[in-house]
C-alpha atoms as a PDB file:
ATOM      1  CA  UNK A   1       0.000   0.000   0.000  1.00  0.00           C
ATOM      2  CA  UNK A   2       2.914   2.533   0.840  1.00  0.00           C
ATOM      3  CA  UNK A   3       4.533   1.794  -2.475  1.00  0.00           C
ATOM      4  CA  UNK A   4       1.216   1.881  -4.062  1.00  0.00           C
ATOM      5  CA  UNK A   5       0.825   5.865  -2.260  1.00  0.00           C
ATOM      6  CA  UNK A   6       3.965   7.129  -3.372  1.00  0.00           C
ATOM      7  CA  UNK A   7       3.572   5.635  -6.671  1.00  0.00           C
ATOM      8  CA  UNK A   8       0.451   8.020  -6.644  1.00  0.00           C
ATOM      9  CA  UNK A   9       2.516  10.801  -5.204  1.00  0.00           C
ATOM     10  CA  UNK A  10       5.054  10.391  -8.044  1.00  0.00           C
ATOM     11  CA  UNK A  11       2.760  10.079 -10.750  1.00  0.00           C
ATOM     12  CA  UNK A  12       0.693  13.434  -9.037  1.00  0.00           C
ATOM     13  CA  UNK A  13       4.022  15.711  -9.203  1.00  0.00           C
ATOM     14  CA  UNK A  14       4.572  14.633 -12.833  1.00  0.00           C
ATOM     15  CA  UNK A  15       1.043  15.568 -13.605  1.00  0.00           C
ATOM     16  CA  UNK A  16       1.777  18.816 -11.849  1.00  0.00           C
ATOM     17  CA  UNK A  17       4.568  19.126 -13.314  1.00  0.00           C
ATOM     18  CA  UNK A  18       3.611  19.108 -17.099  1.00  0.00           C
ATOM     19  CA  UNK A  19       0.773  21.245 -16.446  1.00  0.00           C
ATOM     20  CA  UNK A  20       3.516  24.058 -15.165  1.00  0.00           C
ATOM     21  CA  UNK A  21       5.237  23.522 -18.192  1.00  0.00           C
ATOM     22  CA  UNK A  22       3.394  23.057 -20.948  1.00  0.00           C
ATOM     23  CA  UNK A  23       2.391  26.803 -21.268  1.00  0.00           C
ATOM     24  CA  UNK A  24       5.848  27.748 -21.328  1.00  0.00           C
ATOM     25  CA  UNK A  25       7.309  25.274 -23.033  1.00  0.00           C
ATOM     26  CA  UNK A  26       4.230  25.359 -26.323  1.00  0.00           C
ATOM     27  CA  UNK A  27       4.931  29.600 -26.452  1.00  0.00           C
ATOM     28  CA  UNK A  28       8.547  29.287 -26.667  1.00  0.00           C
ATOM     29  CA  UNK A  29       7.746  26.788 -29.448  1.00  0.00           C
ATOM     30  CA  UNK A  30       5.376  28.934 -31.305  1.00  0.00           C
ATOM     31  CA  UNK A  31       7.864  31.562 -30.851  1.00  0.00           C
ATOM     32  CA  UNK A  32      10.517  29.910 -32.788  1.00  0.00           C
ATOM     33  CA  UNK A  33       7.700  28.363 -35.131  1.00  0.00           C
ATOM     34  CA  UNK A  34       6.219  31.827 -35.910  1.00  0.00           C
ATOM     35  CA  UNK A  35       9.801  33.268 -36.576  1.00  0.00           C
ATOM     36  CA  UNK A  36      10.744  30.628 -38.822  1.00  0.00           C
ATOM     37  CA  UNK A  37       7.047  30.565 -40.470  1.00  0.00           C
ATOM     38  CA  UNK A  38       7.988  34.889 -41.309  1.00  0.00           C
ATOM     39  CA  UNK A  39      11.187  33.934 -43.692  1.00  0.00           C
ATOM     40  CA  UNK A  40      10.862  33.402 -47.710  1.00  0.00           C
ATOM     41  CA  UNK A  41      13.390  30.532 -47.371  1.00  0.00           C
ATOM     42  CA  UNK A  42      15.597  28.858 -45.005  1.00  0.00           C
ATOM     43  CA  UNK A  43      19.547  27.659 -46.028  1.00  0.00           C
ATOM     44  CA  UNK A  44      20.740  25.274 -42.903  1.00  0.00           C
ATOM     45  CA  UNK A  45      23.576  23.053 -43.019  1.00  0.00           C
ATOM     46  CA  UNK A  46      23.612  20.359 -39.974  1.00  0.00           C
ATOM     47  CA  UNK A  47      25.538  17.057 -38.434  1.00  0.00           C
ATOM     48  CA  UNK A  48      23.998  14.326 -37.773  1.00  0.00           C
ATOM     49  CA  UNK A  49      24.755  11.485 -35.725  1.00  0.00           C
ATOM     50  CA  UNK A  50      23.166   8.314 -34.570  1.00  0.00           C
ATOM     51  CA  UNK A  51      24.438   6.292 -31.342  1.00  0.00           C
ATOM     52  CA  UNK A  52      23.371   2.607 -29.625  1.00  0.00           C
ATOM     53  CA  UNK A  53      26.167   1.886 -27.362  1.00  0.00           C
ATOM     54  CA  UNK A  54      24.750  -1.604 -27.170  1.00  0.00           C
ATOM     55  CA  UNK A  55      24.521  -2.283 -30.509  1.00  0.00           C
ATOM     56  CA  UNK A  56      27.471  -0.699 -30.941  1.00  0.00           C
ATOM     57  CA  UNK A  57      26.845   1.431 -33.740  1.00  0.00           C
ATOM     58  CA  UNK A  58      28.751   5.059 -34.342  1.00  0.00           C
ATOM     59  CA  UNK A  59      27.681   7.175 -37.093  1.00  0.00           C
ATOM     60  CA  UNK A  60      28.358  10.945 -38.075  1.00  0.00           C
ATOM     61  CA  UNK A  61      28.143  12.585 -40.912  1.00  0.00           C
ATOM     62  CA  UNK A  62      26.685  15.767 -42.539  1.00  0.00           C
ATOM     63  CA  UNK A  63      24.012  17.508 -44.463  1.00  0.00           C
ATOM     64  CA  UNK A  64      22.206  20.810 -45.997  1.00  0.00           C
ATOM     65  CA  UNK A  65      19.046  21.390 -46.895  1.00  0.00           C
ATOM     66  CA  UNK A  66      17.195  24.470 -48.601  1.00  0.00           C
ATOM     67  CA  UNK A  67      13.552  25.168 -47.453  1.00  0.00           C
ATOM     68  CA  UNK A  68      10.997  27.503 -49.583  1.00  0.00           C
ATOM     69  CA  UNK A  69       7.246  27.067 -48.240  1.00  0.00           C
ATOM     70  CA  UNK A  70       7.009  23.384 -48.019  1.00  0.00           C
ATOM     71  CA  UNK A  71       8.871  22.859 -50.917  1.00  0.00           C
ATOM     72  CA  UNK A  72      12.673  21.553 -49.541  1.00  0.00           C
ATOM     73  CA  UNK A  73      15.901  20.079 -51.516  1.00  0.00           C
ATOM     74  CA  UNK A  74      17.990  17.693 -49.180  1.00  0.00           C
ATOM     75  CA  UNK A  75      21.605  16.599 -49.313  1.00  0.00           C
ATOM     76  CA  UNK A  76      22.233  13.790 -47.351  1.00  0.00           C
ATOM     77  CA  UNK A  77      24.400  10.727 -47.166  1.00  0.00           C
ATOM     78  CA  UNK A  78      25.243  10.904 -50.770  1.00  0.00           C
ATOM     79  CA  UNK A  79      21.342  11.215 -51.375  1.00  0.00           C
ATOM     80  CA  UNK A  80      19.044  14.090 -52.368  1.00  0.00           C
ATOM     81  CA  UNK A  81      15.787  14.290 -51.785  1.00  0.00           C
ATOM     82  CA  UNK A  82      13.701  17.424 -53.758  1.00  0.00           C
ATOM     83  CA  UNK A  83       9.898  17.858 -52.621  1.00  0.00           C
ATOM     84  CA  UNK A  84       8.156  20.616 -55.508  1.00  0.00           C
ATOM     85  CA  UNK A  85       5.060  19.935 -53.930  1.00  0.00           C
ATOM     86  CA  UNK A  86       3.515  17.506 -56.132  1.00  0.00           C
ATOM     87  CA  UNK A  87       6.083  14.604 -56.479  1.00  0.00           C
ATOM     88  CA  UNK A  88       9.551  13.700 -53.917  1.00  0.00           C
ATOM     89  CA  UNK A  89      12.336  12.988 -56.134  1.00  0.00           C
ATOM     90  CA  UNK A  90      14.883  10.609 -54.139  1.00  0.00           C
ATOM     91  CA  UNK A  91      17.960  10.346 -56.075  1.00  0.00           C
ATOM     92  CA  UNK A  92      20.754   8.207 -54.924  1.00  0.00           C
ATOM     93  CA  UNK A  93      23.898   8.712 -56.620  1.00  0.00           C
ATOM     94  CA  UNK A  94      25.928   5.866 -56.190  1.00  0.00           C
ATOM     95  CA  UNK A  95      22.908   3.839 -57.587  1.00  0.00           C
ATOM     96  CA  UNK A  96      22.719   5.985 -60.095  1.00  0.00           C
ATOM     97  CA  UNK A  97      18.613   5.859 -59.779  1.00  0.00           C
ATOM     98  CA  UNK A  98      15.951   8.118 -59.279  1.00  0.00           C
ATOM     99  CA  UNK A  99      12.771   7.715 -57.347  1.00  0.00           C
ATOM    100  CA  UNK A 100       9.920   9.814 -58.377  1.00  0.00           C
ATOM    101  CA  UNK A 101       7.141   9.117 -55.426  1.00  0.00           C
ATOM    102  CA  UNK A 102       3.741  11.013 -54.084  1.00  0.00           C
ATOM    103  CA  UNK A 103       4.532  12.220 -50.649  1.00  0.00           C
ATOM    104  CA  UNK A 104       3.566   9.931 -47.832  1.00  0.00           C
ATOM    105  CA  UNK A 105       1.654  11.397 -44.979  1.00  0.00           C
ATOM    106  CA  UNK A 106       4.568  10.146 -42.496  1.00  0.00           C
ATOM    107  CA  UNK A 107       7.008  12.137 -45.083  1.00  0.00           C
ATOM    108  CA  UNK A 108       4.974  15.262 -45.106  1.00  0.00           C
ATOM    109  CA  UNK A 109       4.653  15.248 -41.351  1.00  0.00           C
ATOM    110  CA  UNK A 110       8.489  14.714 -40.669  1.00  0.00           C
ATOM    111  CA  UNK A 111       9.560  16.585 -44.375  1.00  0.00           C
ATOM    112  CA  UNK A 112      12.468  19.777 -43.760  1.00  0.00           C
ATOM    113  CA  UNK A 113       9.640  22.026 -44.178  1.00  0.00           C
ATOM    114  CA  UNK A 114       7.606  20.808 -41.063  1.00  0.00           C
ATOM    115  CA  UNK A 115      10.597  21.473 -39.184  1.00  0.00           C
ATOM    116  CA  UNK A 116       8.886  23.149 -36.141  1.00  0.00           C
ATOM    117  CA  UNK A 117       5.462  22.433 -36.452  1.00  0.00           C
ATOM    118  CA  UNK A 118       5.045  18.975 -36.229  1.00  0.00           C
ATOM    119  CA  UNK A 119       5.112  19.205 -32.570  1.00  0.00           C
ATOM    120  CA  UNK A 120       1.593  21.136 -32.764  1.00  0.00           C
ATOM    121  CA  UNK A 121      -0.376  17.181 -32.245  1.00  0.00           C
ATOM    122  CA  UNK A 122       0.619  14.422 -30.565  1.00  0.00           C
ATOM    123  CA  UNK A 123       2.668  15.197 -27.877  1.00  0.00           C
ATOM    124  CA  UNK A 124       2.942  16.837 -24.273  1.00  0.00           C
ATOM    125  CA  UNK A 125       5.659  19.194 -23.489  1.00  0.00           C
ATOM    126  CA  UNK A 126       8.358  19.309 -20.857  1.00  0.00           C
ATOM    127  CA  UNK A 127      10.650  22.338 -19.407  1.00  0.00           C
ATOM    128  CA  UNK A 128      14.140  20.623 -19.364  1.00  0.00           C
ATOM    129  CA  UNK A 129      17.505  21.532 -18.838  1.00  0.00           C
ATOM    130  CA  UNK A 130      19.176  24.823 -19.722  1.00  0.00           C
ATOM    131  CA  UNK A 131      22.831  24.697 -20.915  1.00  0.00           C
ATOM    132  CA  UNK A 132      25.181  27.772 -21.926  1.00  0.00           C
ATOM    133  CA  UNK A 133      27.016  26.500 -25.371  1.00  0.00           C
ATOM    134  CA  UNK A 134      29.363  28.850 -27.193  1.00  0.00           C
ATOM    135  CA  UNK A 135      27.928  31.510 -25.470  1.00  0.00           C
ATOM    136  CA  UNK A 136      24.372  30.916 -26.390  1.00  0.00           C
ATOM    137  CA  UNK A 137      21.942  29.580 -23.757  1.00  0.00           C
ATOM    138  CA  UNK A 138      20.475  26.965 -24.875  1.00  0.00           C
ATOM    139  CA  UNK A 139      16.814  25.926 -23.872  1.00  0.00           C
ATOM    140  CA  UNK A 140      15.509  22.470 -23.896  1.00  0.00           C
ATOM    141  CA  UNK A 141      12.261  21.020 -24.336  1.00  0.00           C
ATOM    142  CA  UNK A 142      11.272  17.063 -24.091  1.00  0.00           C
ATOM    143  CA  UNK A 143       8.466  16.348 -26.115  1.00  0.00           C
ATOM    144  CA  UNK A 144       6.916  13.188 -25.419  1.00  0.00           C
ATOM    145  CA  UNK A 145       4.164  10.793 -27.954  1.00  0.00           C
ATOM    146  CA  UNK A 146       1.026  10.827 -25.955  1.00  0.00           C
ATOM    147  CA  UNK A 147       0.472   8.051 -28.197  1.00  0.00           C
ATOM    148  CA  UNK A 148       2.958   4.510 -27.956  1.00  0.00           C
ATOM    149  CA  UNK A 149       5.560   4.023 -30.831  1.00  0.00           C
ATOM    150  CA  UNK A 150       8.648   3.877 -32.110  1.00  0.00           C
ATOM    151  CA  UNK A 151      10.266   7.341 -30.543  1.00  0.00           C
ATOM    152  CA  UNK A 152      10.319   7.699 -27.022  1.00  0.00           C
ATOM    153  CA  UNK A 153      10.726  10.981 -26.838  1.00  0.00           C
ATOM    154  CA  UNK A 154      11.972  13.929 -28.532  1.00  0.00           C
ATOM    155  CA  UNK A 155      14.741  16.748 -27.118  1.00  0.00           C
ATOM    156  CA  UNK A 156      14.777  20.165 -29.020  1.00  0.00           C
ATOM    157  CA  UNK A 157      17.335  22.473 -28.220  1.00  0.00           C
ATOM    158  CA  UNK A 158      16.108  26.323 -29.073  1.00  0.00           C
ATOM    159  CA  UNK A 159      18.555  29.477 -28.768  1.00  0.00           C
ATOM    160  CA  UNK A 160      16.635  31.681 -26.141  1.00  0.00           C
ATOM    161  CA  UNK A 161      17.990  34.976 -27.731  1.00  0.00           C
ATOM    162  CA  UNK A 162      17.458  34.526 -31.294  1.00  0.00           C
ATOM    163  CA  UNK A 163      14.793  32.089 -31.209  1.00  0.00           C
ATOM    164  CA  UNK A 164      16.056  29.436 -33.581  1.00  0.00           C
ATOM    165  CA  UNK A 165      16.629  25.541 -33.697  1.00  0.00           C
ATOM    166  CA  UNK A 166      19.905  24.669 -31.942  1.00  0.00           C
ATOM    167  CA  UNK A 167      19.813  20.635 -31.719  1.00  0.00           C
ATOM    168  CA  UNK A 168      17.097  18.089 -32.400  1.00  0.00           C
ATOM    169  CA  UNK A 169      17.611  14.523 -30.173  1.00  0.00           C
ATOM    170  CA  UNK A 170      15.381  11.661 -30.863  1.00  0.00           C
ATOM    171  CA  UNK A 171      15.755   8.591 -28.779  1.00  0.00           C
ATOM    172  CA  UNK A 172      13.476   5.369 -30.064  1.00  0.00           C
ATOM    173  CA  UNK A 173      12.553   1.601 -28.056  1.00  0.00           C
ATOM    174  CA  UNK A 174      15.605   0.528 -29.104  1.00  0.00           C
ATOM    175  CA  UNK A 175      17.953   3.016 -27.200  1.00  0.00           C
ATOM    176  CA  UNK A 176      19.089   4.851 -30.407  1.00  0.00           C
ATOM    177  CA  UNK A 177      19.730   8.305 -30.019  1.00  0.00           C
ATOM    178  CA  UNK A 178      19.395  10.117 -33.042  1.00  0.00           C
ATOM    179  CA  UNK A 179      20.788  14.038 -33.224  1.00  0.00           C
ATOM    180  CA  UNK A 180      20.763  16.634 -35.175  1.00  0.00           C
ATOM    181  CA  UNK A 181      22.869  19.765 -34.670  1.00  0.00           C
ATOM    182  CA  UNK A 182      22.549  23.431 -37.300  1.00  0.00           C
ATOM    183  CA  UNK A 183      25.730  24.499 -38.409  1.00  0.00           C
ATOM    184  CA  UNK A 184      24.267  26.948 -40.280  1.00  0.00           C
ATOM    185  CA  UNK A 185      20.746  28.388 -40.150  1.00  0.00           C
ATOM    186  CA  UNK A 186      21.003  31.425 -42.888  1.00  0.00           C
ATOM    187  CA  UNK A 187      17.053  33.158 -43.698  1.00  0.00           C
ATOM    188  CA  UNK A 188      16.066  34.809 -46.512  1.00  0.00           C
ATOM    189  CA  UNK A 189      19.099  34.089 -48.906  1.00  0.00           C
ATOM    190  CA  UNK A 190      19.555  33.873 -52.737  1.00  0.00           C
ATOM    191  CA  UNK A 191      18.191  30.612 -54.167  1.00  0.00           C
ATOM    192  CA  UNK A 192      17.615  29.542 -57.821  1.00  0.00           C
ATOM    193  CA  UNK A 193      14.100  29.335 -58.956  1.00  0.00           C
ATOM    194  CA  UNK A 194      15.420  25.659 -60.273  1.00  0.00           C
ATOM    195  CA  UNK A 195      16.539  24.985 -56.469  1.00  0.00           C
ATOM    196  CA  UNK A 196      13.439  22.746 -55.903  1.00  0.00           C
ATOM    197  CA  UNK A 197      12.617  21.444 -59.791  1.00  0.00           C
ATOM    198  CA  UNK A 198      13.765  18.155 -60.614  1.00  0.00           C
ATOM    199  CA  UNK A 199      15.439  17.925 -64.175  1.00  0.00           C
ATOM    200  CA  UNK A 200      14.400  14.627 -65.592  1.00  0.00           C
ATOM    201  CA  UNK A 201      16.721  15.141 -68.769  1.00  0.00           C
ATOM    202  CA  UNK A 202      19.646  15.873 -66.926  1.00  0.00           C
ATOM    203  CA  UNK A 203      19.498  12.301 -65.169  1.00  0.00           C
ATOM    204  CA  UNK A 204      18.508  10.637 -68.682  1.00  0.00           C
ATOM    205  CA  UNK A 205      21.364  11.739 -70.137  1.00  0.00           C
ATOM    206  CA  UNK A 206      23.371  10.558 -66.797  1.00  0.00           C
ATOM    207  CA  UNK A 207      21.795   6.863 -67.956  1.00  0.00           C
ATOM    208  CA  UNK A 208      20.251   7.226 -64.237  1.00  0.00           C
ATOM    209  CA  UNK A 209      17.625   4.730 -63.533  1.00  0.00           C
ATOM    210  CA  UNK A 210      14.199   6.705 -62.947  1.00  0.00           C
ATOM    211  CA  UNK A 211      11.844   4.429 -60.905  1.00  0.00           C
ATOM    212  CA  UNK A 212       8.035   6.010 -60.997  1.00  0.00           C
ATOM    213  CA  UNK A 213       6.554   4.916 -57.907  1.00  0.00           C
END
């Protein structure tokens, strides 16, 4: 029965807790998400690495990615990955392919253009840590599935002064920890109208295979 009370206790403070927090936590988000919603396009170059000490797997690499609207043009492990709003062109170089797809709903949901705003459903909010980095003071919010799958929760870093994405964490069932860090978050830049339209005769001529899916 005591364990049984302070199971009750614990599971009271948490509720308290989140309910503190939440307010805080969701305006800081649609701070950042209301900034970032203002700009005509966003330039952002990132690492990424993914750790599972038990599994024993180590990876880093690197990426950029150029945002307009929804429409987004990914470069990342040797892939890129153009969304023009109709079709997602996937084309993987050392294949020498091309993958011309309709947008899933899980890709439009998790795409580079949803990059703060897919935490709007599905998830309950938590004030974490604070950490000074470089400088910059770096706020922390846990977001948490209210709904069981594969991630267990989700760790966004924002820059309290400027309002912008620091670091993205995902951890999933499995223990991986997934993160994402900008480099290089540059608004409002110079892009090519021809940054997000896929060129189907320039890959012909490469002899690329094009896949319609």
């Amino acid at each position: 029965m005591k364990k049984l009370f302070a199971l009750s206790i614990a599971l009271f403070l948490v509720a308290i807790g989140f309910a503190q927090t939440t307010d805080k936590s969701k305006t800081l988000l649609d701070e950042v998400s209301t900034k970032i919603s203002a700009y005509k396009n966003i330039q952002i170059s990132f690492d990424y690495s993914l750790d599972n000490d038990k599994e024993k797997v180590h990876q880093k690499t690197s990426g950029t990615v150029n945002i307009q609207g929804q429409k987004y043009h990914l470069n990342f492990m040797g892939v890129e990955k153009i969304y023009d709003l109709k079709k997602v062109y996937t084309i993987v170089h050392e294949d020498e392919e091309v993958v011309i797809s309709n947008p899933t709903t899980e890709e439009n949901e998790f795409s580079p253009s949803n990059i703060l705003s897919f935490y709007k459903k599905g998830y309950k909010y938590a004030w974490d840590k604070a950490v000074t980095i470089e400088g910059k003071k770096i706020q922390y919010i846990k977001l948490i599935p209210i709904k069981a799958g594969d991630v267990t929760y989700i760790m966004l870093g924002i820059d309290s002064q400027n309002k912008q994405i620091y670091q993205v964490e995902y951890l999933d069932k499995k223990n991986t920890k997934t993160t994402l860090k900008i480099k290089s978050f540059k608004p409002n830049v110079e892009m090519s109208p021809k940054e997000f339209v896929f060129d189907e005769a320039k890959y012909k001529d490469k002899d690329y295979t094009i896949t319609r899916m």
